[in-house]
C-alpha atoms as a PDB file:
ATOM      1  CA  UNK A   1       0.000   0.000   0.000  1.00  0.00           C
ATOM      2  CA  UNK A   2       1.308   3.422  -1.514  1.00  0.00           C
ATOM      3  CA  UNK A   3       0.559   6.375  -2.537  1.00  0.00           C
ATOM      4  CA  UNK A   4       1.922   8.278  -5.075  1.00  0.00           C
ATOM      5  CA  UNK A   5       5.050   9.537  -3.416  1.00  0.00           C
ATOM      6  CA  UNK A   6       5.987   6.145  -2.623  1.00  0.00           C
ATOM      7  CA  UNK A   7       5.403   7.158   0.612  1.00  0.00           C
ATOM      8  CA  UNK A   8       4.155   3.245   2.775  1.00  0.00           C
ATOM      9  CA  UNK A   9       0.977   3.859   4.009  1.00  0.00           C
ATOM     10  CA  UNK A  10       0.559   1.992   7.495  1.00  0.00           C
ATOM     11  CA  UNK A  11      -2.081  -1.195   7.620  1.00  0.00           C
ATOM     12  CA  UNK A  12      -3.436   0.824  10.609  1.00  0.00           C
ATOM     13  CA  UNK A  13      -4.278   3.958   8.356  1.00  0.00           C
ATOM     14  CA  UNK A  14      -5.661   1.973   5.505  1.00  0.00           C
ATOM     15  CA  UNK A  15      -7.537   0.361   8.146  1.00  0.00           C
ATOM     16  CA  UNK A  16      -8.489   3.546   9.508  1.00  0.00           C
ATOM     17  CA  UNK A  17      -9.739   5.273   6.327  1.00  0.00           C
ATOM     18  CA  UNK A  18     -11.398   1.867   5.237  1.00  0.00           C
ATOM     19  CA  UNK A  19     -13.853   2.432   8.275  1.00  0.00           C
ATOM     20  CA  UNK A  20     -14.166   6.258   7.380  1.00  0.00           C
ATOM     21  CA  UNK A  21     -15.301   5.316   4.182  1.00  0.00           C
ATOM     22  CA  UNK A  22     -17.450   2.392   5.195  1.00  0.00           C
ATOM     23  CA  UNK A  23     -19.431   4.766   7.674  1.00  0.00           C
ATOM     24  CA  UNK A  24     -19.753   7.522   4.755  1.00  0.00           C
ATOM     25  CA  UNK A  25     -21.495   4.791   2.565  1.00  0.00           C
ATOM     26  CA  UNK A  26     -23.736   3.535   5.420  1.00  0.00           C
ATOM     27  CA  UNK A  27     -24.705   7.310   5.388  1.00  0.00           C
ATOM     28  CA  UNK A  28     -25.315   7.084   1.635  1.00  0.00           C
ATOM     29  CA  UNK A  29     -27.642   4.331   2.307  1.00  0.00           C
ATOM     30  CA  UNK A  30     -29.161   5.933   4.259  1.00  0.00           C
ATOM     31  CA  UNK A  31     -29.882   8.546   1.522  1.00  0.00           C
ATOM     32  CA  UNK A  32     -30.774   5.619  -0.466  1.00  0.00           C
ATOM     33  CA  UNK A  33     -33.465   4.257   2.070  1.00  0.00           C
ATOM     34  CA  UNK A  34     -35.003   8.213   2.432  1.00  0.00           C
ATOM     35  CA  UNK A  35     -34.997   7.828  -1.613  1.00  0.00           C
ATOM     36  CA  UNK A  36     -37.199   4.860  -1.654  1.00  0.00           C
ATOM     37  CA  UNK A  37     -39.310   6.125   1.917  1.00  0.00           C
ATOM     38  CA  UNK A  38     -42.405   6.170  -0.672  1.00  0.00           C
ATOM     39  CA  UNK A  39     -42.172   2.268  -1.361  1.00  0.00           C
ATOM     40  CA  UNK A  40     -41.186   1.516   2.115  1.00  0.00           C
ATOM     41  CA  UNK A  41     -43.835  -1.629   2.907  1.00  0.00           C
ATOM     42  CA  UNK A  42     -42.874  -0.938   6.591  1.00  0.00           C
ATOM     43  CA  UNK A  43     -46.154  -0.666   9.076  1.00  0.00           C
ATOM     44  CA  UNK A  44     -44.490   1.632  10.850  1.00  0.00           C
ATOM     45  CA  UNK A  45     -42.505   3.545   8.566  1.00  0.00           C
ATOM     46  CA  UNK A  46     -39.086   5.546   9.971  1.00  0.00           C
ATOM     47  CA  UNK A  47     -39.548   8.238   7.527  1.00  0.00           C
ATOM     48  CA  UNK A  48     -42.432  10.453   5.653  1.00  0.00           C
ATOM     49  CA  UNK A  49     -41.912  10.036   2.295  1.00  0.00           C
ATOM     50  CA  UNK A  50     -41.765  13.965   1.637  1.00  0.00           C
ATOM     51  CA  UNK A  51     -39.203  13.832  -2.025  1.00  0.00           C
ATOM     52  CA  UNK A  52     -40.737  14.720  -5.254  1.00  0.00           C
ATOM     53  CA  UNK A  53     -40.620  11.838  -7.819  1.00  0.00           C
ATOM     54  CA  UNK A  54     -38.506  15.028 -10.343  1.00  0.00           C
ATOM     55  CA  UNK A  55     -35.755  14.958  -7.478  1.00  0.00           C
ATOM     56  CA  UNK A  56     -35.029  10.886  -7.514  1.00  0.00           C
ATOM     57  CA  UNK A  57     -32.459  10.857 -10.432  1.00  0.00           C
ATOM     58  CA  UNK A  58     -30.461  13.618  -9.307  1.00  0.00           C
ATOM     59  CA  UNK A  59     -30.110  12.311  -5.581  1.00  0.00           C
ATOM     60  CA  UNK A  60     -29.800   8.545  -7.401  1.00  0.00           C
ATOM     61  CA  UNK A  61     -26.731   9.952  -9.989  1.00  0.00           C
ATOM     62  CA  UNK A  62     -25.436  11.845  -6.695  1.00  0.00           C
ATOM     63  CA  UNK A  63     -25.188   9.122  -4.691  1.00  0.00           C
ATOM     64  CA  UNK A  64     -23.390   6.729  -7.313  1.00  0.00           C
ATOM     65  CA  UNK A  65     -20.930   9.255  -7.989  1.00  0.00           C
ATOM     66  CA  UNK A  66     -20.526   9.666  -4.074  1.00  0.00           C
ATOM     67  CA  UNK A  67     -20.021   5.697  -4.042  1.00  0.00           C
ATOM     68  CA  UNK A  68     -17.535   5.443  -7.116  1.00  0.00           C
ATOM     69  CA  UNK A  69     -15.132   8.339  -5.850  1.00  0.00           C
ATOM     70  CA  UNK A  70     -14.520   6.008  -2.493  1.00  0.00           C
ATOM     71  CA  UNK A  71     -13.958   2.960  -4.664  1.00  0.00           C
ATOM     72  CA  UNK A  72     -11.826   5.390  -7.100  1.00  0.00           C
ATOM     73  CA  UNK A  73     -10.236   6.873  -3.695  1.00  0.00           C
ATOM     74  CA  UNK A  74      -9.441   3.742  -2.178  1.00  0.00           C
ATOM     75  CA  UNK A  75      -7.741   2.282  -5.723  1.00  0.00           C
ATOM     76  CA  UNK A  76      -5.572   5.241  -6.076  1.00  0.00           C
ATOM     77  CA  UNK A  77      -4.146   4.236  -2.259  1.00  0.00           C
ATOM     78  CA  UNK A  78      -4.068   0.572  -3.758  1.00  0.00           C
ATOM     79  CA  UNK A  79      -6.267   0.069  -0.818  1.00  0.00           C
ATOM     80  CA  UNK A  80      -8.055  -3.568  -1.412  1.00  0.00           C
ATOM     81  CA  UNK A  81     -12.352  -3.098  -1.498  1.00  0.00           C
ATOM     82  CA  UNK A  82     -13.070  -4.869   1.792  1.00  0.00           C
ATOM     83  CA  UNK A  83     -15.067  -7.970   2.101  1.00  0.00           C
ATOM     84  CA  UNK A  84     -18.577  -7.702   3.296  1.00  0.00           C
ATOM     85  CA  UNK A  85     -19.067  -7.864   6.934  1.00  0.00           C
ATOM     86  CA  UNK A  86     -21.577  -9.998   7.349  1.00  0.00           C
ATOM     87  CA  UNK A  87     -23.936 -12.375   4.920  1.00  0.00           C
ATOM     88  CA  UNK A  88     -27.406 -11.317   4.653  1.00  0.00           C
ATOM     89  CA  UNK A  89     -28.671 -14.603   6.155  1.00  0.00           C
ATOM     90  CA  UNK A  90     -27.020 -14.104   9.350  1.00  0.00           C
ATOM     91  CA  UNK A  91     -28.132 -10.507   9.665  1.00  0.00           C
ATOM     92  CA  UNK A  92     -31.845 -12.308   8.860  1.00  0.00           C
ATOM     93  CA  UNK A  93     -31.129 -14.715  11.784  1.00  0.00           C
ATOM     94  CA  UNK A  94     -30.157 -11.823  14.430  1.00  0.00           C
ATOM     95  CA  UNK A  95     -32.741  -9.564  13.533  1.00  0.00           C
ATOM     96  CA  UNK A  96     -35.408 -12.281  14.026  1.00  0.00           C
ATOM     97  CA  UNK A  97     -33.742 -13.411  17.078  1.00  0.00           C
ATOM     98  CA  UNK A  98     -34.019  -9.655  18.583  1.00  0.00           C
ATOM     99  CA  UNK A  99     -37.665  -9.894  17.472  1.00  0.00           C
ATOM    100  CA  UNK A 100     -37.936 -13.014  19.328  1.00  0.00           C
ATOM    101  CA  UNK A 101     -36.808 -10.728  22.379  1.00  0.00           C
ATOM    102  CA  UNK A 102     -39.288  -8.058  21.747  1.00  0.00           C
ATOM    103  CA  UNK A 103     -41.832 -10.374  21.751  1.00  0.00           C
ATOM    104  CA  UNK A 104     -40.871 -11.793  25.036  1.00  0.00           C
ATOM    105  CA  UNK A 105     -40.820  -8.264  26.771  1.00  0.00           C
ATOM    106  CA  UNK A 106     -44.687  -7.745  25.130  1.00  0.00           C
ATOM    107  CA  UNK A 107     -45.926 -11.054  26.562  1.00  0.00           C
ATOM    108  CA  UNK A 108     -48.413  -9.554  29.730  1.00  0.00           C
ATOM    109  CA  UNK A 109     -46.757 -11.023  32.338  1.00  0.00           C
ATOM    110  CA  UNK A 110     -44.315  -8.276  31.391  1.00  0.00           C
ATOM    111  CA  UNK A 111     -46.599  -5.534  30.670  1.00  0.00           C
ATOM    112  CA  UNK A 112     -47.433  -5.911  34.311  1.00  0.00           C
ATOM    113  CA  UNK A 113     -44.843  -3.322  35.242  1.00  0.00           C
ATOM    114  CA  UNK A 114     -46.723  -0.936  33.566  1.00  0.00           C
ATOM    115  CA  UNK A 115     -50.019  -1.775  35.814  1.00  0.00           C
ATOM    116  CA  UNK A 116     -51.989  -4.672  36.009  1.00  0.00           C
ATOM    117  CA  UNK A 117     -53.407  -4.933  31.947  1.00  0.00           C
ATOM    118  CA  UNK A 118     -57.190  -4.843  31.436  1.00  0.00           C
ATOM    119  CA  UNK A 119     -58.751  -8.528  30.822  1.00  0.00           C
ATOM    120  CA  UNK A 120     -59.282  -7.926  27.041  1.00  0.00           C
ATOM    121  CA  UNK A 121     -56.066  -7.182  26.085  1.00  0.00           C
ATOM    122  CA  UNK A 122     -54.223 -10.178  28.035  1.00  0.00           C
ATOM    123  CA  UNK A 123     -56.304 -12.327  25.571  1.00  0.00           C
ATOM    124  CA  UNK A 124     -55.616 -10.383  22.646  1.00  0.00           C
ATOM    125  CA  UNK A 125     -52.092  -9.799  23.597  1.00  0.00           C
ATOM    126  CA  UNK A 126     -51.518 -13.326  24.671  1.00  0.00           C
ATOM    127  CA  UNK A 127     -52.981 -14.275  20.511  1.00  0.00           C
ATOM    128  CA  UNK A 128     -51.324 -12.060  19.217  1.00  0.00           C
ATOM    129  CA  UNK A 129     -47.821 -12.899  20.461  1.00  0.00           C
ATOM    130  CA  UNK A 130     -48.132 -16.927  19.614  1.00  0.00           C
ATOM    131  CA  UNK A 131     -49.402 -15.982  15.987  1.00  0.00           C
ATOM    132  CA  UNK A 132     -46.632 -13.856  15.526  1.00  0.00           C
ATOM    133  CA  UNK A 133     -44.229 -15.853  17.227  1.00  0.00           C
ATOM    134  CA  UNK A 134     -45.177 -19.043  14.863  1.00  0.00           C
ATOM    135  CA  UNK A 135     -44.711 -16.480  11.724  1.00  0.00           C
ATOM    136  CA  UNK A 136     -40.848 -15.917  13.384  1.00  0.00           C
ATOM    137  CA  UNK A 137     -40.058 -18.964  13.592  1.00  0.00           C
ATOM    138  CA  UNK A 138     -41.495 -20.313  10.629  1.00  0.00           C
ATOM    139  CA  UNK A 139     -39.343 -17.680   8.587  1.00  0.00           C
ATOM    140  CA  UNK A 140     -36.377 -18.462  11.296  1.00  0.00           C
ATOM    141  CA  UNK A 141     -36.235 -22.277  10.690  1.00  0.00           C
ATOM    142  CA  UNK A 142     -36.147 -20.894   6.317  1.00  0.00           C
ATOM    143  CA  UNK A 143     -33.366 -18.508   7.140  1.00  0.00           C
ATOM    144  CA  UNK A 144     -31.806 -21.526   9.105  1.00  0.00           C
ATOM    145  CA  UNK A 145     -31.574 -23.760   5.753  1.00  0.00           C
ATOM    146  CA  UNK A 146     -28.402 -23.663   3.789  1.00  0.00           C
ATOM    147  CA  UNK A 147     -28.503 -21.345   1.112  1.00  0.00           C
ATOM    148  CA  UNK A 148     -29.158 -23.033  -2.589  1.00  0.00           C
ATOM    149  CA  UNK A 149     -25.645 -21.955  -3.331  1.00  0.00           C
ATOM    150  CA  UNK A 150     -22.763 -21.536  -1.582  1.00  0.00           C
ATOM    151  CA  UNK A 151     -21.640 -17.589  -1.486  1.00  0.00           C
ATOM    152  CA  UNK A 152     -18.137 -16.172  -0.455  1.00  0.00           C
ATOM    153  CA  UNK A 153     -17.296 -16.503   2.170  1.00  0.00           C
ATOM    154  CA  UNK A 154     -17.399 -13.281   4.389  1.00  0.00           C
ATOM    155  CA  UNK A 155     -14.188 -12.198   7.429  1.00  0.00           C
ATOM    156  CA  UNK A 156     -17.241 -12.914   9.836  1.00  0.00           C
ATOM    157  CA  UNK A 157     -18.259 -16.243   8.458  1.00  0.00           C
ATOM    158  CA  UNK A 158     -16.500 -18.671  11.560  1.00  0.00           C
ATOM    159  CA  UNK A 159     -16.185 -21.704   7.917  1.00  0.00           C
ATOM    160  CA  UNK A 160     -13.883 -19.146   6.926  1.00  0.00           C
ATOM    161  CA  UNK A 161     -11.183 -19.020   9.540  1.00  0.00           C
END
């Protein structure tokens, strides 16, 4: 690693910018999610979908020039792109887990720090958690399955150490 004075750059500054430029395109998704607010299928959606449809391909071009300067940066440091940090699968798995959590932390006998819940919504609470909880883990035990085909495999990925 080099730059054009032939100057060594050290593995902890290459490290150090790869993580600068890693957060700046985790900010450009976010830009990217605000983009696409308007087909967000969320039921509670994070953001009001306030962009005129005229504005899209200017923010879109913006953003993919953004993205192509830090790959064009890092190249001219002869800075290696950095593997993924995680497979979408196992980001599947700990999000589901953590809504596994939230459910447990809804169930009534928990609620009961708040005050003692009215009769009606115990039962409807108590449904509604085990119906949701069988749609988690019904989509937990697909996420579970091997994939079709077998992707790279990622730093995090404990098959590739």
């Amino acid at each position: 690693m080099q730059n054009n004075e032939n100057e060594p750059l050290s593995t902890t500054h290459a490290m150090g910018l790869v993580a600068r430029l890693r957060h700046i395109d985790r900010l450009l998704n976010e830009i990217d999610t605000a983009l696409r607010a308007s087909e967000s299928p969320a039921a509670f959606p994070r953001l009001e979908p306030d962009l005129r449809q005229e504005e899209h391909p200017f923010i879109r071009q913006s953003v993919e020039a953004m993205r192509k300067h830090l790959l064009d940066f890092l190249e001219e440091l002869e800075i290696a792109r950095p593997a993924s940090l995680a497979s979408a699968r196992q980001s599947m798995r700990v999000a589901l887990v953590l809504i596994e959590i939230t459910l447990e932390e809804i169930e009534t006998t928990k609620l009961r720090g708040y005050g003692e819940p009215p009769g009606w919504l115990v039962h409807k609470l108590d449904g509604f958690v085990r119906e949701f909880r069988a749609e988690v883990t019904r989509l937990h035990e697909f996420v579970r399955q091997e994939p079709l085909f077998s992707p790279q495999k990622t730093p995090c990925d404990p098959e590739a150490q």
